[in-house]
Structure formats: structure tokens, C-alpha cells
C-alpha atoms as a PDB file:
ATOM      1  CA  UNK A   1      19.708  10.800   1.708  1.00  0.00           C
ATOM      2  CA  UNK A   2      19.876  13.873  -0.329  1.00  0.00           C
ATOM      3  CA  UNK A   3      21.995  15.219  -2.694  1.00  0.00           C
ATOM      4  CA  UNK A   4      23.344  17.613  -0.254  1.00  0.00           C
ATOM      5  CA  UNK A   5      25.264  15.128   1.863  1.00  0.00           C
ATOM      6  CA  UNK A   6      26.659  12.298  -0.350  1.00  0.00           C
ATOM      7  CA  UNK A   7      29.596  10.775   0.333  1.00  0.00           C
ATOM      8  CA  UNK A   8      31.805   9.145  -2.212  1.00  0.00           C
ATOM      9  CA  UNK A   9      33.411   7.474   0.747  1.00  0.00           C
ATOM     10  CA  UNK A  10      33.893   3.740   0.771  1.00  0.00           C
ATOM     11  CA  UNK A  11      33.041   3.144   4.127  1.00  0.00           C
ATOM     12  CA  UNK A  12      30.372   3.728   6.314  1.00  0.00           C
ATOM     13  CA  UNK A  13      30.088   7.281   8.308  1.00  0.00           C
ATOM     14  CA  UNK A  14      30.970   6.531  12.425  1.00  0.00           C
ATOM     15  CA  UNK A  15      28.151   8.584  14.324  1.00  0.00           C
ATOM     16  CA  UNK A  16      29.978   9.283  17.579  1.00  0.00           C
ATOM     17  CA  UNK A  17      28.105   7.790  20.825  1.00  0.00           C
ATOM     18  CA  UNK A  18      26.193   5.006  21.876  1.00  0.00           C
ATOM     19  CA  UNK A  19      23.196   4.159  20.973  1.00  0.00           C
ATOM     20  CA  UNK A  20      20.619   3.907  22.665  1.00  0.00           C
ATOM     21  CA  UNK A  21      17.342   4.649  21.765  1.00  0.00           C
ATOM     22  CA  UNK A  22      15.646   4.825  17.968  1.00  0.00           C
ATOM     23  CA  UNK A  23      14.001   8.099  16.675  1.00  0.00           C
ATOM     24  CA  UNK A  24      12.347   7.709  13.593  1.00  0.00           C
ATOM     25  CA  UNK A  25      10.800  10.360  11.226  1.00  0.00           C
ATOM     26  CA  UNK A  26       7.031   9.412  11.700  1.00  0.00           C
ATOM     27  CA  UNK A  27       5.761  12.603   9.351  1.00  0.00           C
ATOM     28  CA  UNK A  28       6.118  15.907   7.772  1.00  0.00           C
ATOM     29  CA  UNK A  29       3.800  18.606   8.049  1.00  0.00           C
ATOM     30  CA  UNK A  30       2.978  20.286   4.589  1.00  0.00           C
ATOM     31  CA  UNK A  31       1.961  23.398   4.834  1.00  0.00           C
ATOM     32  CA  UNK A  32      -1.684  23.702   2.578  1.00  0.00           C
ATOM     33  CA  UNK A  33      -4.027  26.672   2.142  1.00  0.00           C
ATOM     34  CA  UNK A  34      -7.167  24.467   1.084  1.00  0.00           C
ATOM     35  CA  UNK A  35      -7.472  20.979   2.947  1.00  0.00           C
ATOM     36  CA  UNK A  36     -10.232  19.561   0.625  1.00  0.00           C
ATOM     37  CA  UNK A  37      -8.183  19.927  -2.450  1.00  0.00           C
ATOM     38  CA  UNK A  38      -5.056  18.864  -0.614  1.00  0.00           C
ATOM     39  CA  UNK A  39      -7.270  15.797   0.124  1.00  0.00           C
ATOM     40  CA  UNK A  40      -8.373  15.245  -3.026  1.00  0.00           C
ATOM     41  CA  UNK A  41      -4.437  16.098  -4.490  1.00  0.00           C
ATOM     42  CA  UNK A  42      -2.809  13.068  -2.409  1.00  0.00           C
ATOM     43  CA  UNK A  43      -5.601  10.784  -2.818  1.00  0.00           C
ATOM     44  CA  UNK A  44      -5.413  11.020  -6.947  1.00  0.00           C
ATOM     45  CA  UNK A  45      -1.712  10.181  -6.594  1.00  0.00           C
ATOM     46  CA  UNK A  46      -2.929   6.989  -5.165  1.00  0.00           C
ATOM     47  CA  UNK A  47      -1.572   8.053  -1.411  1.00  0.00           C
ATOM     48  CA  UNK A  48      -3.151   5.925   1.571  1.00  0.00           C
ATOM     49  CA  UNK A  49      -5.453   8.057   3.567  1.00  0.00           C
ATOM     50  CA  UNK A  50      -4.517   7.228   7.589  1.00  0.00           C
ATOM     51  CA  UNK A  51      -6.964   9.591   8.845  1.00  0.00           C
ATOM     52  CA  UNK A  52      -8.746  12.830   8.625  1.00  0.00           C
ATOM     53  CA  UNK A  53      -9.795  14.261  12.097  1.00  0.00           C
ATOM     54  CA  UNK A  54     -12.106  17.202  12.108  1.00  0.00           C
ATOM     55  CA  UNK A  55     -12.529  19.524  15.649  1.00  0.00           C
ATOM     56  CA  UNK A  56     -14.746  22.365  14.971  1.00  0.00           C
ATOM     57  CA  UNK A  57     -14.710  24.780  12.270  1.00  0.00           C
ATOM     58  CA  UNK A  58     -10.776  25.173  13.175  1.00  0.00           C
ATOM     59  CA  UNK A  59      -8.790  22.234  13.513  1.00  0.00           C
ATOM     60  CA  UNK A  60      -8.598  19.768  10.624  1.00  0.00           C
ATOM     61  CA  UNK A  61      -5.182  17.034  10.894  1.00  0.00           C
ATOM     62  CA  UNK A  62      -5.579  14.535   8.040  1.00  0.00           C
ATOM     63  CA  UNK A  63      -2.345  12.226   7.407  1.00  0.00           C
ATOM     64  CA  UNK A  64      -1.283  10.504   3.806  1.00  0.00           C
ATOM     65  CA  UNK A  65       1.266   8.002   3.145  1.00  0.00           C
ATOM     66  CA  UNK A  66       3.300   7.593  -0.233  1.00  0.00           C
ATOM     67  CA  UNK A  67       3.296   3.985  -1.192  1.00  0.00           C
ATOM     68  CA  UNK A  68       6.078   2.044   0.520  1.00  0.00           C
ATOM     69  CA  UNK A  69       7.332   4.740   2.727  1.00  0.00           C
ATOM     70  CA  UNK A  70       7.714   4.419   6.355  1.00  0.00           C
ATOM     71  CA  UNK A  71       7.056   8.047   6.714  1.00  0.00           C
ATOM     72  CA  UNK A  72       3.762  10.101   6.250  1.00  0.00           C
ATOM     73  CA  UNK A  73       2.534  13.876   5.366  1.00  0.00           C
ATOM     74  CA  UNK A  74       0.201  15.917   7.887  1.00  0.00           C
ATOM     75  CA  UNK A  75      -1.717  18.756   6.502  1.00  0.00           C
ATOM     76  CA  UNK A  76      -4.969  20.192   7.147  1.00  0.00           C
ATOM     77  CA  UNK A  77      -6.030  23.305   8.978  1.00  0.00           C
ATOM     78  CA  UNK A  78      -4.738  24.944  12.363  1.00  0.00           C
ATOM     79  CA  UNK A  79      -1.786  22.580  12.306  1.00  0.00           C
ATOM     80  CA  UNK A  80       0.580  25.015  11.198  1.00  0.00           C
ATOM     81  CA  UNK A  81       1.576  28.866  10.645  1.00  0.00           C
ATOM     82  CA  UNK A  82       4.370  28.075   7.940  1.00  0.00           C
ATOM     83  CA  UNK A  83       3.300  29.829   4.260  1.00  0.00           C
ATOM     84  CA  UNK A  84       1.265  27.390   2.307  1.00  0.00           C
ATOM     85  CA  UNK A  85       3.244  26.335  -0.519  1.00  0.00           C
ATOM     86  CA  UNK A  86       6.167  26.909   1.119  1.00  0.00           C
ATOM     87  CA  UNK A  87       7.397  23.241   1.722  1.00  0.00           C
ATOM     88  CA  UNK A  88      10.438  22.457  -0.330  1.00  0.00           C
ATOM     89  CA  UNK A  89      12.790  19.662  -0.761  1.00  0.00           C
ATOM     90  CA  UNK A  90      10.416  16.950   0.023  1.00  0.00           C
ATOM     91  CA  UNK A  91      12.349  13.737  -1.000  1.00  0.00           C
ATOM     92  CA  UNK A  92      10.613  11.096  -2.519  1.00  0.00           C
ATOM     93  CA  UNK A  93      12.935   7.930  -3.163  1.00  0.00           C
ATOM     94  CA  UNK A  94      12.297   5.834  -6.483  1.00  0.00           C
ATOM     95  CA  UNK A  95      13.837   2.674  -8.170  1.00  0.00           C
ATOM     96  CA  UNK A  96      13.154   3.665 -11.523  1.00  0.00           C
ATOM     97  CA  UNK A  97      12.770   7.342 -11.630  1.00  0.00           C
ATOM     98  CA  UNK A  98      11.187   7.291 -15.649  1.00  0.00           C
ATOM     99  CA  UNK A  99       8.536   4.826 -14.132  1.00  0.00           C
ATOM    100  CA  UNK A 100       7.759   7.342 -11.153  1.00  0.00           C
ATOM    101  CA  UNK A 101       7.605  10.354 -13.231  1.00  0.00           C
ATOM    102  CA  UNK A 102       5.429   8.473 -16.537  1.00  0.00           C
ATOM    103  CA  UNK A 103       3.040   7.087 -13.198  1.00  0.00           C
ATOM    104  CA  UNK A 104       2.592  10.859 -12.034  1.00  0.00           C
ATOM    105  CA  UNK A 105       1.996  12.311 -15.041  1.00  0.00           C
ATOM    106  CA  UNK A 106      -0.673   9.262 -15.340  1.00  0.00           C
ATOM    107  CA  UNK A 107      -1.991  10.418 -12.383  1.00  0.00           C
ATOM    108  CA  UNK A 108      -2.585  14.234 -14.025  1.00  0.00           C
ATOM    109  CA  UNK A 109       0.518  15.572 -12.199  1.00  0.00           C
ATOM    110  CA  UNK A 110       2.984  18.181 -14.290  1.00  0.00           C
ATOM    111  CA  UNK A 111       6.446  16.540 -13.513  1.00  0.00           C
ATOM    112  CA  UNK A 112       9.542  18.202 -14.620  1.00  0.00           C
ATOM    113  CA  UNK A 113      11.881  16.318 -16.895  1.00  0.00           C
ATOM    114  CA  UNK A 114      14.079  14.080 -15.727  1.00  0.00           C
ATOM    115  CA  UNK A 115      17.656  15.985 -14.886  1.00  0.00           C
ATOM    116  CA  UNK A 116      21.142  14.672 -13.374  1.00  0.00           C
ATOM    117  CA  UNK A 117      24.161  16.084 -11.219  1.00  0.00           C
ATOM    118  CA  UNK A 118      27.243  14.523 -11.845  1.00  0.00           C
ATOM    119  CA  UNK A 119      28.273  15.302  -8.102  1.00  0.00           C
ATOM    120  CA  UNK A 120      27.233  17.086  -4.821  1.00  0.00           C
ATOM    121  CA  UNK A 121      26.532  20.761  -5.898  1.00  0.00           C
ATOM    122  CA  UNK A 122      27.497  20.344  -9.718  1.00  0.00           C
ATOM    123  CA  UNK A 123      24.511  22.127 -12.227  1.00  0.00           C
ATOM    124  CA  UNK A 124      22.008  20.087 -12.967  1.00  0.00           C
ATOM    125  CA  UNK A 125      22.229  18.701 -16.480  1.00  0.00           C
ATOM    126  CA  UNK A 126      19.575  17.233 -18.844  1.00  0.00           C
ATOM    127  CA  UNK A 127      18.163  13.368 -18.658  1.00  0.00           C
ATOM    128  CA  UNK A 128      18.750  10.652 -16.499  1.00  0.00           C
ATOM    129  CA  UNK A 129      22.485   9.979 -15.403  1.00  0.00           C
ATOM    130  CA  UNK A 130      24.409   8.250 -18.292  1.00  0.00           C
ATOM    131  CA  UNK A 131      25.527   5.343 -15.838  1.00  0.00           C
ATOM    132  CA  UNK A 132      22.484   5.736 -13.780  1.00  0.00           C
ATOM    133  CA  UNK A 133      24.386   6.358 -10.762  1.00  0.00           C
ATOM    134  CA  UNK A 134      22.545   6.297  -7.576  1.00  0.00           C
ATOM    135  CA  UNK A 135      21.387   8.954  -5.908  1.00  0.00           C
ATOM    136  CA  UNK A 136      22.137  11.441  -9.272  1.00  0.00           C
ATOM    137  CA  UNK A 137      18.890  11.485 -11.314  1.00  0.00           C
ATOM    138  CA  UNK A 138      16.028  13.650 -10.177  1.00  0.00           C
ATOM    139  CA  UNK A 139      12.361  14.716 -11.643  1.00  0.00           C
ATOM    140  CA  UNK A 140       9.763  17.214  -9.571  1.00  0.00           C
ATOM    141  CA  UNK A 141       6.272  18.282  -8.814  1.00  0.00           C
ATOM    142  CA  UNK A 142       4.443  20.537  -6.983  1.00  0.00           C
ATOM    143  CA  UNK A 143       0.523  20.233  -5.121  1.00  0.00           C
ATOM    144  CA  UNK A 144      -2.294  22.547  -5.921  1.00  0.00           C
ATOM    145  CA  UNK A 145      -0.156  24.787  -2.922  1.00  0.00           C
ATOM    146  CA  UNK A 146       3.068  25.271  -4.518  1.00  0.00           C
ATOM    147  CA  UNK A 147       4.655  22.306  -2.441  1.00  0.00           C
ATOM    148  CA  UNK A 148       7.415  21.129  -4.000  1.00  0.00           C
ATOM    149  CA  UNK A 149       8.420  17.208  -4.437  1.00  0.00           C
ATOM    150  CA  UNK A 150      11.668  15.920  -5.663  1.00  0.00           C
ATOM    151  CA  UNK A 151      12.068  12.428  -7.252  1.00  0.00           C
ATOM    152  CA  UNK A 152      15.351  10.974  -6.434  1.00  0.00           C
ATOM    153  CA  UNK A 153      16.403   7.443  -7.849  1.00  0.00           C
ATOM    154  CA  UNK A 154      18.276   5.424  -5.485  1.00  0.00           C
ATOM    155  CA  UNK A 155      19.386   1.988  -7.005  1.00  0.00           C
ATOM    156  CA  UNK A 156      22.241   1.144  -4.116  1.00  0.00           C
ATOM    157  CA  UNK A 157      22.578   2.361  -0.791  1.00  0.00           C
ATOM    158  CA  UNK A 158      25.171   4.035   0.589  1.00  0.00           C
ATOM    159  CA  UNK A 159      27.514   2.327   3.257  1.00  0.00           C
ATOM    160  CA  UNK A 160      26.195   2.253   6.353  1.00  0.00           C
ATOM    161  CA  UNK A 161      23.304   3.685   4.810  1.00  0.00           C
ATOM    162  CA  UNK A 162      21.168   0.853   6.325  1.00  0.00           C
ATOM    163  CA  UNK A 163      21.163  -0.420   9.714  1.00  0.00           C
ATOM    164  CA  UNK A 164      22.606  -3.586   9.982  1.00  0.00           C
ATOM    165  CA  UNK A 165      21.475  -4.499  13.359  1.00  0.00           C
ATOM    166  CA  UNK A 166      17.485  -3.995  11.589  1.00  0.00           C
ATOM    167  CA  UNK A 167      15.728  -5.535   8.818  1.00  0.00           C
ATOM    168  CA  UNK A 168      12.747  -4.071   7.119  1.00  0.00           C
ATOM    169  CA  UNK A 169      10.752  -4.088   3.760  1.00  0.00           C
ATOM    170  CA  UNK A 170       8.796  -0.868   2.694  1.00  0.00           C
ATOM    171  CA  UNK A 171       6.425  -2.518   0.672  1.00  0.00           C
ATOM    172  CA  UNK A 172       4.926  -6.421  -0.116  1.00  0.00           C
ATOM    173  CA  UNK A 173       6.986  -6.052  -3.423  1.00  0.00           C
ATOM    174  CA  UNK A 174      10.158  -5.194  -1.535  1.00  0.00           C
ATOM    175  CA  UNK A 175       9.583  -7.810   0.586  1.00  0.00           C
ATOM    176  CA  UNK A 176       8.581 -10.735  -2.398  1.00  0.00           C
ATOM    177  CA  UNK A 177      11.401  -9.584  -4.446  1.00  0.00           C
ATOM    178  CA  UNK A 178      14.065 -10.000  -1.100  1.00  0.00           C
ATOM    179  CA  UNK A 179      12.358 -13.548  -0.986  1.00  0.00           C
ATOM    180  CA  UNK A 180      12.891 -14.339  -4.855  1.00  0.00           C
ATOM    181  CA  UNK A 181      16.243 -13.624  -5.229  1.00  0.00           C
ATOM    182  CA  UNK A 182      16.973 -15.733  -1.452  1.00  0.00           C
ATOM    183  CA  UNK A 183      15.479 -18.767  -3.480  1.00  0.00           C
ATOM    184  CA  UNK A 184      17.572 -18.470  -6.257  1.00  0.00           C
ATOM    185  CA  UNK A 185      20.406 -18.108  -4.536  1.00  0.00           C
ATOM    186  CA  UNK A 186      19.211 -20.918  -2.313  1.00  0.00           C
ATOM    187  CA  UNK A 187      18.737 -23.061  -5.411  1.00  0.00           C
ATOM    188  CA  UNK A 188      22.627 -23.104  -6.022  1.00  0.00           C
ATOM    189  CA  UNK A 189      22.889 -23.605  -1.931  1.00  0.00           C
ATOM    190  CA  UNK A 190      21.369 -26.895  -2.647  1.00  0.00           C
ATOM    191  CA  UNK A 191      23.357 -27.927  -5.484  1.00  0.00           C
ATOM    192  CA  UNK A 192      26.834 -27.201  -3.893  1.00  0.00           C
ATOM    193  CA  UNK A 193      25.536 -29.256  -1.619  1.00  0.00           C
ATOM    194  CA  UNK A 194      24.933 -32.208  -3.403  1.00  0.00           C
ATOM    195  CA  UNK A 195      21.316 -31.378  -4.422  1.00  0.00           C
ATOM    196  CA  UNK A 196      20.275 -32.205  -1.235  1.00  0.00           C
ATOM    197  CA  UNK A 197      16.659 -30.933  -0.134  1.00  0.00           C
ATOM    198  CA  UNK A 198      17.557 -28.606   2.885  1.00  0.00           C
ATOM    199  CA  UNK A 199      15.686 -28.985   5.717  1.00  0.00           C
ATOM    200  CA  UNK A 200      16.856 -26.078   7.332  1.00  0.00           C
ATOM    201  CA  UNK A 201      15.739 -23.076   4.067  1.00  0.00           C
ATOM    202  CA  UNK A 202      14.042 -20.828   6.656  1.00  0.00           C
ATOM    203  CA  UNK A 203      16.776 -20.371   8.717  1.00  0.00           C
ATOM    204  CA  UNK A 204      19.109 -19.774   5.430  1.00  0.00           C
ATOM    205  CA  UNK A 205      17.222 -17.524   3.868  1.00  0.00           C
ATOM    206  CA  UNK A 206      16.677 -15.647   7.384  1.00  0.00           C
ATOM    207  CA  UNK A 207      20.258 -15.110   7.481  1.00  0.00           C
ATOM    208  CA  UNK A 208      20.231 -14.506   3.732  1.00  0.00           C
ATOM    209  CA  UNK A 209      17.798 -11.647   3.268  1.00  0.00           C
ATOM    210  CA  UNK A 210      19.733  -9.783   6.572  1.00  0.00           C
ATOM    211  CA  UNK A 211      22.583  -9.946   5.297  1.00  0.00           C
ATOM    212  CA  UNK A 212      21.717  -8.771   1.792  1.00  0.00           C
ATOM    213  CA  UNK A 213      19.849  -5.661   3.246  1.00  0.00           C
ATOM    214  CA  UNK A 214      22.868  -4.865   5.725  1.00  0.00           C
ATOM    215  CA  UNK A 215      25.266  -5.352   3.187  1.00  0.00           C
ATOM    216  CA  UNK A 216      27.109  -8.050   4.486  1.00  0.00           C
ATOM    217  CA  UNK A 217      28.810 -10.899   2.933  1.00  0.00           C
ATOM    218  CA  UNK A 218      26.047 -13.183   1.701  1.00  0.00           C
ATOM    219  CA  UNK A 219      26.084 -16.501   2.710  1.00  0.00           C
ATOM    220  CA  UNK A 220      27.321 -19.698  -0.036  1.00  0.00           C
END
């Protein structure tokens, strides 16, 4: 979620309807004047290459994935008429938003400093948000195009932020870190229960890790 359209709100937004069937963002199409050094751009950031289809001397679709993102950039040639460069506000959501930008710049990338709001459309200020509230600190980057890329760290969701009728993990780290802190908590299951070995941990941490994610009441 961007800037744009936090809520300070304490409880979760009500989308009006039913639901009743799932769109979700598959990609973005960046628009890109030179596909080879686009290619070569992404791939130096360390992106995951999901294909690169070549028709002719006109059509060329090639799709990149940041890592641990559920969603993926097209760009290439004849996919688009938009300006190349002209792509802007392209969120990229960090934990740690000093460890994003320092892995960038690693990667050769010029990355802005590290900036703040202290609220939807306040100025920006300099450095990372004193309390490192979530959603406020921010860092950028363009490609060889212009395209510009906006770090935003995100350390808690927003209510109702996450679906809590689905559970998913971006990443093998997401998902081993979920699982570490469900055994610890687990551990202290099985003492307030007389240090008994529980036969049933899958099924706790199951309903653990769910309820963590969806913001629920966790279970004792």
C-alpha cells in the first residue's frame, strides 16, 4: 500500500460486496527503449528471469521477478506505446529499507538517500523515520530508461491489510522465519502444559502461523 492511501484507522477498511472471485496483480509492464540493457539492468539486481520470448525482429516480451514478490515486470519490445522511462511509482516493499538500499548500491545502482513523511502528503524529510514507523521511510532508483522505483519499508501491516481467509509466504525466508517463531512460541505451549511432548505440533502451529499472518489472536 502506498503512501497515498494510509489509513491511521484502527480497524480494517469494509470493501462493500461479496466476494467472489480473486484478481491478483500478476505484472506490470515497464515501459523500456533498449530490451538488452533492460535485460541485463534486472538481471544485475539479482531479479529471476521467467522468460524472454522473441517473435521476429518486432515482438520481444521478457518477464523479471523481484525476489519474494508475488508480482512480476514485462518489458521488451512491441509490448507497449507508453514513453520509455516513463513508469513511475513502482513500489517495491522492504523490511529493512538501509539493507535494500546498501544491497542496490552493491549491485551498482544510484539509490537516493533514505527520506521519511511523517504522514500522508506531509514533505518528505531527511533519514529514516525516527520511530521507524511503517509504511513512512522511502529510498529510490531509476533503470538505464528513466523508470523510477520507490523503496518503501513496511514492518506491520495495516488492518485488514492481509486476507485472513489466505495464508501465504513470499519467500523461503518468510516462510522459515513464520516457522521459527511458531516453535518458540510452541516451546512455552508445552511447558504450560506440563512439559508434555505434544503430539498434535502440526496442527498447532497450522493454526499458529494463520493466525499470526491474519492478525488474529494467537493461540496459548
Amino acid at each position: 500500500m502506498s503512501s497515498t492511501t494510509l489509513t491511521h484507522s484502527e480497524k480494517p477498511i469494509e470493501t462493500p460486496g461479496t466476494r467472489t472471485l480473486d484478481m491478483k496483480l500478476e505484472a506490470v509492464v515497464i515501459p523500456v527503449s533498449d530490451a538488452a540493457r533492460s535485460k541485463q539492468f534486472y538481471e544485475g539486481l539479482g531479479w529471476r528471469l521467467d522468460g524472454d520470448f522473441v517473435v521476429g525482429d518486432t515482438f520481444r516480451a521478457m518477464q523479471f521477478t523481484p525476489p519474494g514478490s508475488p508480482a512480476s515486470i514485462h518489458f521488451g519490445t512491441g509490448i507497449t506505446q507508453a514513453a520509455p522511462g516513463s513508469a513511475s511509482g513502482l513500489f517495491l516493499i522492504v523490511s529493512d529499507i538501509d539493507a535494500a538500499r546498501a544491497e542496490l548500491i552493491g549491485h551498482g545502482v544510484e539509490v537516493s538517500e533514505v527520506f521519511h513523511r511523517a504522514g500522508p502528503g506531509k514533505p518528505a524529510l531527511s533519514g529514516r523515520h525516527p520511530e521507524r514507523q511503517s509504511y513512512s521511510s522511502y529510498a529510490t532508483f531509476k533503470d538505464p530508461d528513466g523508470n523510477e522505483w520507490l523503496l518503501q519499508e513496511v514492518t506491520t501491516r495495516l488492518p485488514g491489510r492481509v486476507d485472513s481467509n489466505t495464508t501465504g509466504y513470499a519467500s523461503v525466508a518468510d516462510l522459515a522465519a513464520a516457522m521459527w517463531r511458531a516453535g518458540l512460541a510452541h516451546g512455552e505451549h508445552e511447558k504450560r502444559s506440563g512439559g508434555q511432548r505434544d503430539e498434535n505440533w502440526p496442527d498447532w502451529y497450522a493454526e499458529y502461523m494463520v493466525a499470526e499472518q491474519a492478525g488474529k489472536p494467537l493461540p496459548l
